[in-house]
PDB file of N, CA and C in Angstrom:
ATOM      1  N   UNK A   1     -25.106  36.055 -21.869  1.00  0.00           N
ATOM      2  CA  UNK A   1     -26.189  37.014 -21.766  1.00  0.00           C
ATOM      3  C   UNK A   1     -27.472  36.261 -21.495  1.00  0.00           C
ATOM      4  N   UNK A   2     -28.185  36.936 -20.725  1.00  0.00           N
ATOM      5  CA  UNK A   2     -29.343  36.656 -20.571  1.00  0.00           C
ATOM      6  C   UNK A   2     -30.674  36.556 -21.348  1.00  0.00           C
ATOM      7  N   UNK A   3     -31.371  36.869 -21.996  1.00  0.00           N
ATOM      8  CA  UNK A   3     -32.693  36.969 -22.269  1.00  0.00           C
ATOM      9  C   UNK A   3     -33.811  36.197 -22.770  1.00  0.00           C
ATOM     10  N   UNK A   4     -34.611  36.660 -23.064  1.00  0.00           N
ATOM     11  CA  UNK A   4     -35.744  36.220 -23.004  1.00  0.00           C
ATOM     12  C   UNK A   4     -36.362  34.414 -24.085  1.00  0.00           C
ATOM     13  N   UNK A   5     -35.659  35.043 -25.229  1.00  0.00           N
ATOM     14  CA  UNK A   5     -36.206  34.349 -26.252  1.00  0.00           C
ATOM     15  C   UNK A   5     -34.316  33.854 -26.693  1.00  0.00           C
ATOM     16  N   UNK A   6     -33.969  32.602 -27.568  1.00  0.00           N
ATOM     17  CA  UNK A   6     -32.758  32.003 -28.318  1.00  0.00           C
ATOM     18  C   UNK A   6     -32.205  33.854 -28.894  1.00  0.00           C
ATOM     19  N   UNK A   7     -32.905  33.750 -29.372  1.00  0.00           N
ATOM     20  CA  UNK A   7     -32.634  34.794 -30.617  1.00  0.00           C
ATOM     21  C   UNK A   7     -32.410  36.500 -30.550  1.00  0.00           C
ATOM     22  N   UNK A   8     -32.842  36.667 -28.716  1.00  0.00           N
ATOM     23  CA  UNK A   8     -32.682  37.977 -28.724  1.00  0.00           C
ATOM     24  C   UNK A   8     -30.888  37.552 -27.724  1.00  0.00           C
ATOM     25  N   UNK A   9     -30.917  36.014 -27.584  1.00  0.00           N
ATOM     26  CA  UNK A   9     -29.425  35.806 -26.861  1.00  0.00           C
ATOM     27  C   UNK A   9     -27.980  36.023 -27.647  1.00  0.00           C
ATOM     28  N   UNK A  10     -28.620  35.611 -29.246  1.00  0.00           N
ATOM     29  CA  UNK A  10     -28.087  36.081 -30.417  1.00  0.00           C
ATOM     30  C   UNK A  10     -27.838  37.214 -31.253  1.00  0.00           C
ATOM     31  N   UNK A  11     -28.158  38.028 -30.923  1.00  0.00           N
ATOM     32  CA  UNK A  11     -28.670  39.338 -31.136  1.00  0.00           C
ATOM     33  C   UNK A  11     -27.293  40.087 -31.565  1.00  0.00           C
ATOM     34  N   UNK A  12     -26.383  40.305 -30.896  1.00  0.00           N
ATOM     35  CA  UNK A  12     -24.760  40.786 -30.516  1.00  0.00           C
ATOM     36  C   UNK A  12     -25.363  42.019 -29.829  1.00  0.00           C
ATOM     37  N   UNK A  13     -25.989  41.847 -29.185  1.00  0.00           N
ATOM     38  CA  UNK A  13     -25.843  43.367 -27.788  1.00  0.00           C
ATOM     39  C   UNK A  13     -24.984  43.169 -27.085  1.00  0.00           C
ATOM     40  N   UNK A  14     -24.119  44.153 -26.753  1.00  0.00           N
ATOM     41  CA  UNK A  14     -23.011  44.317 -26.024  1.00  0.00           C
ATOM     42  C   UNK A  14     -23.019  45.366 -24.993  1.00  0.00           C
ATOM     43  N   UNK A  15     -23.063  45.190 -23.488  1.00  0.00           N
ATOM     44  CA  UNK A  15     -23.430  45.667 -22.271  1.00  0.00           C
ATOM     45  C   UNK A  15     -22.233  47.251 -22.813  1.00  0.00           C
ATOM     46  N   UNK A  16     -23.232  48.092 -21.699  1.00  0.00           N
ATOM     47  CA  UNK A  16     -22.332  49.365 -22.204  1.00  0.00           C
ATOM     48  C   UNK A  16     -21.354  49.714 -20.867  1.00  0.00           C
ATOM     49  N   UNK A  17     -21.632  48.799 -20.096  1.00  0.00           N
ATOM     50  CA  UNK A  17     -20.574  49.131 -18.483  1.00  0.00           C
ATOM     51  C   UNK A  17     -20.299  47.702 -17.776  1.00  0.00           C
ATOM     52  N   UNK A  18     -19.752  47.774 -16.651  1.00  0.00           N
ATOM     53  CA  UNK A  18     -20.136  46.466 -15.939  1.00  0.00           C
ATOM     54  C   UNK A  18     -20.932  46.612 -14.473  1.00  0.00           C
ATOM     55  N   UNK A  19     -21.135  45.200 -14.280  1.00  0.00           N
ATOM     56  CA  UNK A  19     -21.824  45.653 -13.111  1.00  0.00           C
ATOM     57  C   UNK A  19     -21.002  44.591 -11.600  1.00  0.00           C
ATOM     58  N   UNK A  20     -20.659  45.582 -11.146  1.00  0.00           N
ATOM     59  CA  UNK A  20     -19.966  45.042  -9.678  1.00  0.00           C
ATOM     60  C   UNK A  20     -20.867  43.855  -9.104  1.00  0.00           C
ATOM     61  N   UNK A  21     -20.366  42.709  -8.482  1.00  0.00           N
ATOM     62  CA  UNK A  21     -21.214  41.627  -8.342  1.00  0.00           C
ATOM     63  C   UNK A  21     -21.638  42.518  -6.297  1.00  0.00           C
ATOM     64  N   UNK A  22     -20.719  43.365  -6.236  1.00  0.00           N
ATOM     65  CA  UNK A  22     -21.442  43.526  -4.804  1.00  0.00           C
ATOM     66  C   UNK A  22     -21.764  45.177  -4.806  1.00  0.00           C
ATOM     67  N   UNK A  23     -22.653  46.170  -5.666  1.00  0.00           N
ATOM     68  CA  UNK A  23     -22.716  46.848  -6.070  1.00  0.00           C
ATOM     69  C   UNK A  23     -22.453  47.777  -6.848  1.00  0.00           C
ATOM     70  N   UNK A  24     -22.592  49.164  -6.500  1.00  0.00           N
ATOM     71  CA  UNK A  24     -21.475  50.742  -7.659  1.00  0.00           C
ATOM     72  C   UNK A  24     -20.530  50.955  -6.639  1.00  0.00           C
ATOM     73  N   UNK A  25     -19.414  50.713  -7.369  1.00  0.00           N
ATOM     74  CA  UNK A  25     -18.177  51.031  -6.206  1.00  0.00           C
ATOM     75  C   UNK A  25     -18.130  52.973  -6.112  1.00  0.00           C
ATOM     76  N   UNK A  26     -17.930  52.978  -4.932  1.00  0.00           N
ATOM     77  CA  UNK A  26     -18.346  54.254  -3.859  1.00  0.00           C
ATOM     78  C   UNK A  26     -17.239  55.035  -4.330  1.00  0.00           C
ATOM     79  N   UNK A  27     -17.048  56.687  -4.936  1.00  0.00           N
ATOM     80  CA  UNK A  27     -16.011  57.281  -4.687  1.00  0.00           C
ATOM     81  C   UNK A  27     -15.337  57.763  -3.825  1.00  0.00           C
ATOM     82  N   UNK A  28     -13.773  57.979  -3.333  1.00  0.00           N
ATOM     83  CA  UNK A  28     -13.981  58.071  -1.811  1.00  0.00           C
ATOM     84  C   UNK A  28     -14.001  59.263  -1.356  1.00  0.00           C
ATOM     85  N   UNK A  29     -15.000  60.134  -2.541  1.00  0.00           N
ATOM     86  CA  UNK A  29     -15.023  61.431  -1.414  1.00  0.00           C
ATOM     87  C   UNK A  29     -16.484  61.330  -0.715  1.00  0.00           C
ATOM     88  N   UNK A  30     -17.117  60.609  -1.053  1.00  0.00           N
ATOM     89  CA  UNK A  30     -18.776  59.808  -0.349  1.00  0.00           C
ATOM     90  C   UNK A  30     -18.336  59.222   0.704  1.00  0.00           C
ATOM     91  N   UNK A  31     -19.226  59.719   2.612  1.00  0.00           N
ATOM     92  CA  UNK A  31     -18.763  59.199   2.791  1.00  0.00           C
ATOM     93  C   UNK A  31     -19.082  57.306   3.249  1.00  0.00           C
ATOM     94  N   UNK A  32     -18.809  57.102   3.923  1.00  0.00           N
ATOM     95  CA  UNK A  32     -19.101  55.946   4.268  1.00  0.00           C
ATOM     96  C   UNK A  32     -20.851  55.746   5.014  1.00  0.00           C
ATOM     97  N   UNK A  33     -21.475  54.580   4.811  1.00  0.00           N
ATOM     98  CA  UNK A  33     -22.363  54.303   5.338  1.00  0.00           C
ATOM     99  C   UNK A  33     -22.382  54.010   7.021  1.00  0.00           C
ATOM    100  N   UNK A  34     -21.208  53.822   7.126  1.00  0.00           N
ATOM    101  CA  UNK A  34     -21.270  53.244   8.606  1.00  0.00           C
ATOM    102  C   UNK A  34     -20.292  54.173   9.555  1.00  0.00           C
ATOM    103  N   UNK A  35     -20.451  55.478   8.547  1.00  0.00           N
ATOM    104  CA  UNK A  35     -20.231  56.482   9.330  1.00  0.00           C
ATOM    105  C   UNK A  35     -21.061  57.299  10.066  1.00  0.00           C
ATOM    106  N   UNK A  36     -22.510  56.784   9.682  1.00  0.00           N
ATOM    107  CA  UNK A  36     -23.650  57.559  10.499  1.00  0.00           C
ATOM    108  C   UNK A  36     -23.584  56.892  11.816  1.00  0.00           C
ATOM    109  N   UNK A  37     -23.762  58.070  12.594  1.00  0.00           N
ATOM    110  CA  UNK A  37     -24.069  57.914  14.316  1.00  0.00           C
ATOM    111  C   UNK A  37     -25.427  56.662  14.395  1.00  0.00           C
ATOM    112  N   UNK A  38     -25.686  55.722  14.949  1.00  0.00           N
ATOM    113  CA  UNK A  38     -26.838  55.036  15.368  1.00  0.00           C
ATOM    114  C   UNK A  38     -27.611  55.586  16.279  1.00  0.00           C
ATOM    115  N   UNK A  39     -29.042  55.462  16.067  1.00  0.00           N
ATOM    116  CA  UNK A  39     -29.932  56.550  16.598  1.00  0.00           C
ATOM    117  C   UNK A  39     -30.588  55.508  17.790  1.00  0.00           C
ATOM    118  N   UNK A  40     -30.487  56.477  19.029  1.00  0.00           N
ATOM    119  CA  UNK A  40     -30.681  55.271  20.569  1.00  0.00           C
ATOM    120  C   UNK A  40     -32.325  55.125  20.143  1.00  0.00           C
ATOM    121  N   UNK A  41     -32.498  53.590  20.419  1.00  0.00           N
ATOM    122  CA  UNK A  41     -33.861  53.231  20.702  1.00  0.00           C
ATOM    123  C   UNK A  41     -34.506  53.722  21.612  1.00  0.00           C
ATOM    124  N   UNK A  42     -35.949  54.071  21.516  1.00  0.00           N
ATOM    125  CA  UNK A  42     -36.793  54.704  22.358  1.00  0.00           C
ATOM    126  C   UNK A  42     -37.305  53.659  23.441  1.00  0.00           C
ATOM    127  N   UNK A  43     -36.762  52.204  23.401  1.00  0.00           N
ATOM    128  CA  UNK A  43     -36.894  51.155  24.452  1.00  0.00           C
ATOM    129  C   UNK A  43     -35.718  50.917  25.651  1.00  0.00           C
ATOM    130  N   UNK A  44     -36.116  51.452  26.778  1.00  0.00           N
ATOM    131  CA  UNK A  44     -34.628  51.594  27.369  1.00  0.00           C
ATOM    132  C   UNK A  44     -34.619  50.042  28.433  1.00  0.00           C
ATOM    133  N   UNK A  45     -35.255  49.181  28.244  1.00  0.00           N
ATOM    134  CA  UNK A  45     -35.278  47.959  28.558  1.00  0.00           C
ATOM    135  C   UNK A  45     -36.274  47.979  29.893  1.00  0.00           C
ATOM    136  N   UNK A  46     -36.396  46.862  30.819  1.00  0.00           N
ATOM    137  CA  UNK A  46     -37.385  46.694  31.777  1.00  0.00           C
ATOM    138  C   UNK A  46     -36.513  48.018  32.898  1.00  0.00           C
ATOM    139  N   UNK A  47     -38.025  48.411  33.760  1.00  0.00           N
ATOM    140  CA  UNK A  47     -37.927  48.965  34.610  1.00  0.00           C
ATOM    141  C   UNK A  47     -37.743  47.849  36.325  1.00  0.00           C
ATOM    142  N   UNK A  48     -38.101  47.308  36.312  1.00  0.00           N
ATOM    143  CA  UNK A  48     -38.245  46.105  37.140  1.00  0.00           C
ATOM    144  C   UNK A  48     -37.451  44.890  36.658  1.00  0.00           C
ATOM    145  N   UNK A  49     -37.103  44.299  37.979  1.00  0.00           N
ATOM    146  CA  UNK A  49     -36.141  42.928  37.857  1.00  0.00           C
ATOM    147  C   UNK A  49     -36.702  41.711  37.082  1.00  0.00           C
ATOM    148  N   UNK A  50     -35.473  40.861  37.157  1.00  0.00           N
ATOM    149  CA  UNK A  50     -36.211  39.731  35.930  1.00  0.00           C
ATOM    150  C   UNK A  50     -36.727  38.974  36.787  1.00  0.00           C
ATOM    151  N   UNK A  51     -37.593  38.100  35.338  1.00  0.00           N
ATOM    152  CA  UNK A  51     -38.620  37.144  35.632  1.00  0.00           C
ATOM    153  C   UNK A  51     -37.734  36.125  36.232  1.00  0.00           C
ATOM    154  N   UNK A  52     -38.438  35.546  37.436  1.00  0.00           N
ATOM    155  CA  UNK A  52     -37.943  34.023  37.444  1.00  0.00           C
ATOM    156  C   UNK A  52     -39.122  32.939  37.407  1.00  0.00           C
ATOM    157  N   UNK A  53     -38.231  31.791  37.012  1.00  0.00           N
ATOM    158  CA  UNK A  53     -38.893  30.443  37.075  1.00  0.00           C
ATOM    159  C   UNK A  53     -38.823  29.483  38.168  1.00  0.00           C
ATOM    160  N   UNK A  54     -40.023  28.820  38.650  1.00  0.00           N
ATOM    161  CA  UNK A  54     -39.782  28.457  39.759  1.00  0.00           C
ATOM    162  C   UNK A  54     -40.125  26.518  39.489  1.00  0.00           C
ATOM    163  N   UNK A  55     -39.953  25.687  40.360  1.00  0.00           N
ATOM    164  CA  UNK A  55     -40.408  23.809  40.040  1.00  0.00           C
ATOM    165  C   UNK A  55     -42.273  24.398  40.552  1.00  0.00           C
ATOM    166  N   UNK A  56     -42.490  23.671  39.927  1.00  0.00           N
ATOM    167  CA  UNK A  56     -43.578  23.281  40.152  1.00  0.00           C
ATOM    168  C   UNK A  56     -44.135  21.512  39.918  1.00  0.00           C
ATOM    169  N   UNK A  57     -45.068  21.321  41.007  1.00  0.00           N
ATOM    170  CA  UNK A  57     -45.508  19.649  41.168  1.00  0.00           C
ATOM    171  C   UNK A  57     -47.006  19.449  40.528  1.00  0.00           C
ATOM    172  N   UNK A  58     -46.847  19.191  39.416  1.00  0.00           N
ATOM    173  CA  UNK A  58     -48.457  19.001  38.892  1.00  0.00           C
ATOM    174  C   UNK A  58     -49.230  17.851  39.482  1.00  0.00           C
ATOM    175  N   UNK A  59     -48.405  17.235  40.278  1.00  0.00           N
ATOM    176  CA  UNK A  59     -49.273  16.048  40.626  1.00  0.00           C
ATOM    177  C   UNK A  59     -49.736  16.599  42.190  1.00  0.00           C
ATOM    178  N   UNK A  60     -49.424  17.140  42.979  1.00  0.00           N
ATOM    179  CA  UNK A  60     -49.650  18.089  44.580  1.00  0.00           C
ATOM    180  C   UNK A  60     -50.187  19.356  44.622  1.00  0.00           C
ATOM    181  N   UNK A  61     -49.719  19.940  43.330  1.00  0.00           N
ATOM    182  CA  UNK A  61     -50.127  21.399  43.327  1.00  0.00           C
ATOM    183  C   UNK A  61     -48.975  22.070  44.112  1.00  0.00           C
ATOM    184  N   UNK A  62     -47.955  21.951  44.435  1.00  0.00           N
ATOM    185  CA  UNK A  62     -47.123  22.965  45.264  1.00  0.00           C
ATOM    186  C   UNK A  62     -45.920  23.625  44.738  1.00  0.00           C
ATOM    187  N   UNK A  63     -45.999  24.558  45.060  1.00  0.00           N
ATOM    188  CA  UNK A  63     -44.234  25.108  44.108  1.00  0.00           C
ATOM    189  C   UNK A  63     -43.895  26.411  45.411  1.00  0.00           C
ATOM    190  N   UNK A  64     -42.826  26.744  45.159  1.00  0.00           N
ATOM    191  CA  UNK A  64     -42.068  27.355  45.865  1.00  0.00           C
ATOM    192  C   UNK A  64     -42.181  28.924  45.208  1.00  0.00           C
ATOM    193  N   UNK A  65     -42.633  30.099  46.378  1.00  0.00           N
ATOM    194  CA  UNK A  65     -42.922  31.519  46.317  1.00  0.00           C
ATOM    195  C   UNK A  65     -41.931  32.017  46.160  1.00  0.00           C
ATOM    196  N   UNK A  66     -41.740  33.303  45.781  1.00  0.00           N
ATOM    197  CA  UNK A  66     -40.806  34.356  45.847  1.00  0.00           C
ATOM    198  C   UNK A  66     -39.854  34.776  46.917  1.00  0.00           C
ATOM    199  N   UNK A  67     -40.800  34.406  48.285  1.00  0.00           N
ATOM    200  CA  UNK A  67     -40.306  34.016  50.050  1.00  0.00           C
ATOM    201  C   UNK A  67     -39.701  33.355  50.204  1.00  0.00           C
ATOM    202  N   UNK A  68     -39.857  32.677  49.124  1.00  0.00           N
ATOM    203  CA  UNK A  68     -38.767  30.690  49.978  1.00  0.00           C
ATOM    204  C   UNK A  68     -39.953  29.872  50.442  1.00  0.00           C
ATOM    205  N   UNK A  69     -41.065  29.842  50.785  1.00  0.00           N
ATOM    206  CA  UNK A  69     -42.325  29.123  51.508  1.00  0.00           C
ATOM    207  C   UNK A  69     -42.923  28.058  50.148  1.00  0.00           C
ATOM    208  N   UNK A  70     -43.010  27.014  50.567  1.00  0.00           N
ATOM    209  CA  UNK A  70     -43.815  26.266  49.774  1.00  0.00           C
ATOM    210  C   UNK A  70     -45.155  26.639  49.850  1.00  0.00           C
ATOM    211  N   UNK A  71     -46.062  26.862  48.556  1.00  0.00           N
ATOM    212  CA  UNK A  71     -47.121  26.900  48.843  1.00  0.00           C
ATOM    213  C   UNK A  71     -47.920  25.846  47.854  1.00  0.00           C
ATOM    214  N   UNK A  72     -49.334  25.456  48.162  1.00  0.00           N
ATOM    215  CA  UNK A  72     -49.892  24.081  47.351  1.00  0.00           C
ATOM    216  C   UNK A  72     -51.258  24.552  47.435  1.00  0.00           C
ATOM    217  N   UNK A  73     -51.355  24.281  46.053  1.00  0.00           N
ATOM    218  CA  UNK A  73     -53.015  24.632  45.564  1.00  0.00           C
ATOM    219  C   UNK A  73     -53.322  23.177  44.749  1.00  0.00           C
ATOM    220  N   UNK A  74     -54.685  22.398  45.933  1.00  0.00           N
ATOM    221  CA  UNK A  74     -54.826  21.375  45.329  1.00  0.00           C
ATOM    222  C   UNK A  74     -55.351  21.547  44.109  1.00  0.00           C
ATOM    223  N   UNK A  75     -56.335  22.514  44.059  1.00  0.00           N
ATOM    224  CA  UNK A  75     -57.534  22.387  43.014  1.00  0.00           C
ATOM    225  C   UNK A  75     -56.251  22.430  41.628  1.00  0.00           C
ATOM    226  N   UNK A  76     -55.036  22.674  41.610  1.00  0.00           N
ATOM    227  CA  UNK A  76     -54.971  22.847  39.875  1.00  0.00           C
ATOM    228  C   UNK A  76     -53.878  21.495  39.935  1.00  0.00           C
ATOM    229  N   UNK A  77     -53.742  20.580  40.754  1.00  0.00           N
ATOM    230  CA  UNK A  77     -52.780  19.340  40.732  1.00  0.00           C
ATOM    231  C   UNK A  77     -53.986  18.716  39.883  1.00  0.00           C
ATOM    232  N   UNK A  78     -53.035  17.574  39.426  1.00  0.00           N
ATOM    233  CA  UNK A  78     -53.793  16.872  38.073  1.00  0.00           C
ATOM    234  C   UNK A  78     -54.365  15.222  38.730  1.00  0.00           C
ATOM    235  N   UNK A  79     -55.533  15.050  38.549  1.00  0.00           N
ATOM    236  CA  UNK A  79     -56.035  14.356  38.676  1.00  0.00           C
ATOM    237  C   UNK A  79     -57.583  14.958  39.749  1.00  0.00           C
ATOM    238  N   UNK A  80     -57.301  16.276  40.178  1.00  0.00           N
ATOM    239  CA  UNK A  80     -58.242  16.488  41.244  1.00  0.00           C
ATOM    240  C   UNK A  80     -59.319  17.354  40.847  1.00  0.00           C
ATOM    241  N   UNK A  81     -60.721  17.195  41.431  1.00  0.00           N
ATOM    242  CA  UNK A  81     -61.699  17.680  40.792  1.00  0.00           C
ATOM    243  C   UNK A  81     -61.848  19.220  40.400  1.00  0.00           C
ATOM    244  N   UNK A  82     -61.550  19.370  39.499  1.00  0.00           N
ATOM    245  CA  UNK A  82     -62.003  20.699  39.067  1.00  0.00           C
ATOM    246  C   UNK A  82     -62.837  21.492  39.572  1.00  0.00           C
ATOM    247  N   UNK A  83     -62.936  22.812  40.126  1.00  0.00           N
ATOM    248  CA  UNK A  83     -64.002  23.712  40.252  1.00  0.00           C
ATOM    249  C   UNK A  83     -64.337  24.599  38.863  1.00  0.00           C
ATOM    250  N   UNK A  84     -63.128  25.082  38.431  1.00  0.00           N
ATOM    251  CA  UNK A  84     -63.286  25.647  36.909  1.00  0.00           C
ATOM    252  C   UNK A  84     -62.949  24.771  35.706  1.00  0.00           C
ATOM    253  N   UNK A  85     -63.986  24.643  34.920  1.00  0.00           N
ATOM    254  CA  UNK A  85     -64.252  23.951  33.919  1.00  0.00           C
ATOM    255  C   UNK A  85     -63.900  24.411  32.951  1.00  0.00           C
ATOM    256  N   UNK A  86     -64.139  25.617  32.857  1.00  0.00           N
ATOM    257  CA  UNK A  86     -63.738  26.644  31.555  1.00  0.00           C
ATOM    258  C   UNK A  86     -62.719  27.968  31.589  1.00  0.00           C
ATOM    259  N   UNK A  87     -62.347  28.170  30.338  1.00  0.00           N
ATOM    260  CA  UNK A  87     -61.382  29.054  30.729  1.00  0.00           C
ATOM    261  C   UNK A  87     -62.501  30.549  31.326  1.00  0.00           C
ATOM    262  N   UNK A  88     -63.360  30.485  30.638  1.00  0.00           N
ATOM    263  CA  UNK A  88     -64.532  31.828  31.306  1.00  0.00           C
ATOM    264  C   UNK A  88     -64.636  31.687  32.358  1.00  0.00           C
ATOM    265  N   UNK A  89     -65.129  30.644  33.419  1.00  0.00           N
ATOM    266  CA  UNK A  89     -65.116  30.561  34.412  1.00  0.00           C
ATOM    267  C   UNK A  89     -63.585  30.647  35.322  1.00  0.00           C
ATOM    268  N   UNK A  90     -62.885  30.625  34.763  1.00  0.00           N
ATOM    269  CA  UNK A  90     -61.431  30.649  35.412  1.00  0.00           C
ATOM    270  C   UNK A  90     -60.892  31.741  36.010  1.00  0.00           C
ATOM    271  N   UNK A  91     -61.071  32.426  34.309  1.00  0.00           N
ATOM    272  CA  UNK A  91     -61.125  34.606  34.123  1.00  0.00           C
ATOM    273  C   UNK A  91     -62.092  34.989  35.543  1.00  0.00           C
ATOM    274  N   UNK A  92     -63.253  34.940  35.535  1.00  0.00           N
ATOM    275  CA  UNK A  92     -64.114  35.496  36.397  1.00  0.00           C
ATOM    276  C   UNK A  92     -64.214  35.256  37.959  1.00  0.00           C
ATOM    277  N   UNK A  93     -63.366  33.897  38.213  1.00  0.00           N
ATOM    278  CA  UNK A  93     -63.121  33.652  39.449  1.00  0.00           C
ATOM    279  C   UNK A  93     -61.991  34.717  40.116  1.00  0.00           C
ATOM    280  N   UNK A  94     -61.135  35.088  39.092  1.00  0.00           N
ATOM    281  CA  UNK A  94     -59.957  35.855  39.735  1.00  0.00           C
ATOM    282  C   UNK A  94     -60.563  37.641  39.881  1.00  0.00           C
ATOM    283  N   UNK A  95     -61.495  37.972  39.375  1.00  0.00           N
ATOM    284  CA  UNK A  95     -61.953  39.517  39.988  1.00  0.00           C
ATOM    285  C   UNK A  95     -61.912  39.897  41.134  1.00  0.00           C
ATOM    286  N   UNK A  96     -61.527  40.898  41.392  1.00  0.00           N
ATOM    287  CA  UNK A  96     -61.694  41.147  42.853  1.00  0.00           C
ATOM    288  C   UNK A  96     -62.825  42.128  42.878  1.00  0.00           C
TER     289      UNK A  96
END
């Protein structure tokens, strides 16, 4: 037995039932839990095709389009001078 203090372990209380180590065993006119229907998610997955990943060259700037065409943007290859410095300035360059 469990409790608190030596002396309430001493006590002679004697449990008045037992207790199932994996709950109250179910009578079987109850019925089962995993007899309920599962209720369809309101997410019916993407409408549009999947993402892909493409190589990209951090040192050239070039990676390959959705077309098949290589295309190369020096300004974001690494080592070459920056025009955007900041990510604010980065955001605001792309507005149309």
């Amino acid at each position: 037995r469990r409790a608190p203090t030596v002396q309430a372990c001493r006590d002679g209380w004697e449990a008045a039932g037992n207790n199932p180590p994996y709950g109250p065993i179910m009578p079987p006119d109850v019925p089962s839990y995993t007899a309920v229907p599962v209720i369809p998610s309101s997410y019916e997955g993407s409408p549009s095709g999947p993402v892909a990943a493409v190589p990209y060259d951090p040192g050239t700037g070039s990676f390959v389009g959705s077309d098949g065409k290589t295309y190369t943007q020096p300004d974001l290859a690494s080592g070459s001078p920056r025009k955007d410095s900041t990510w604010q300035t980065m955001m605001t360059g792309q507005q149309i």
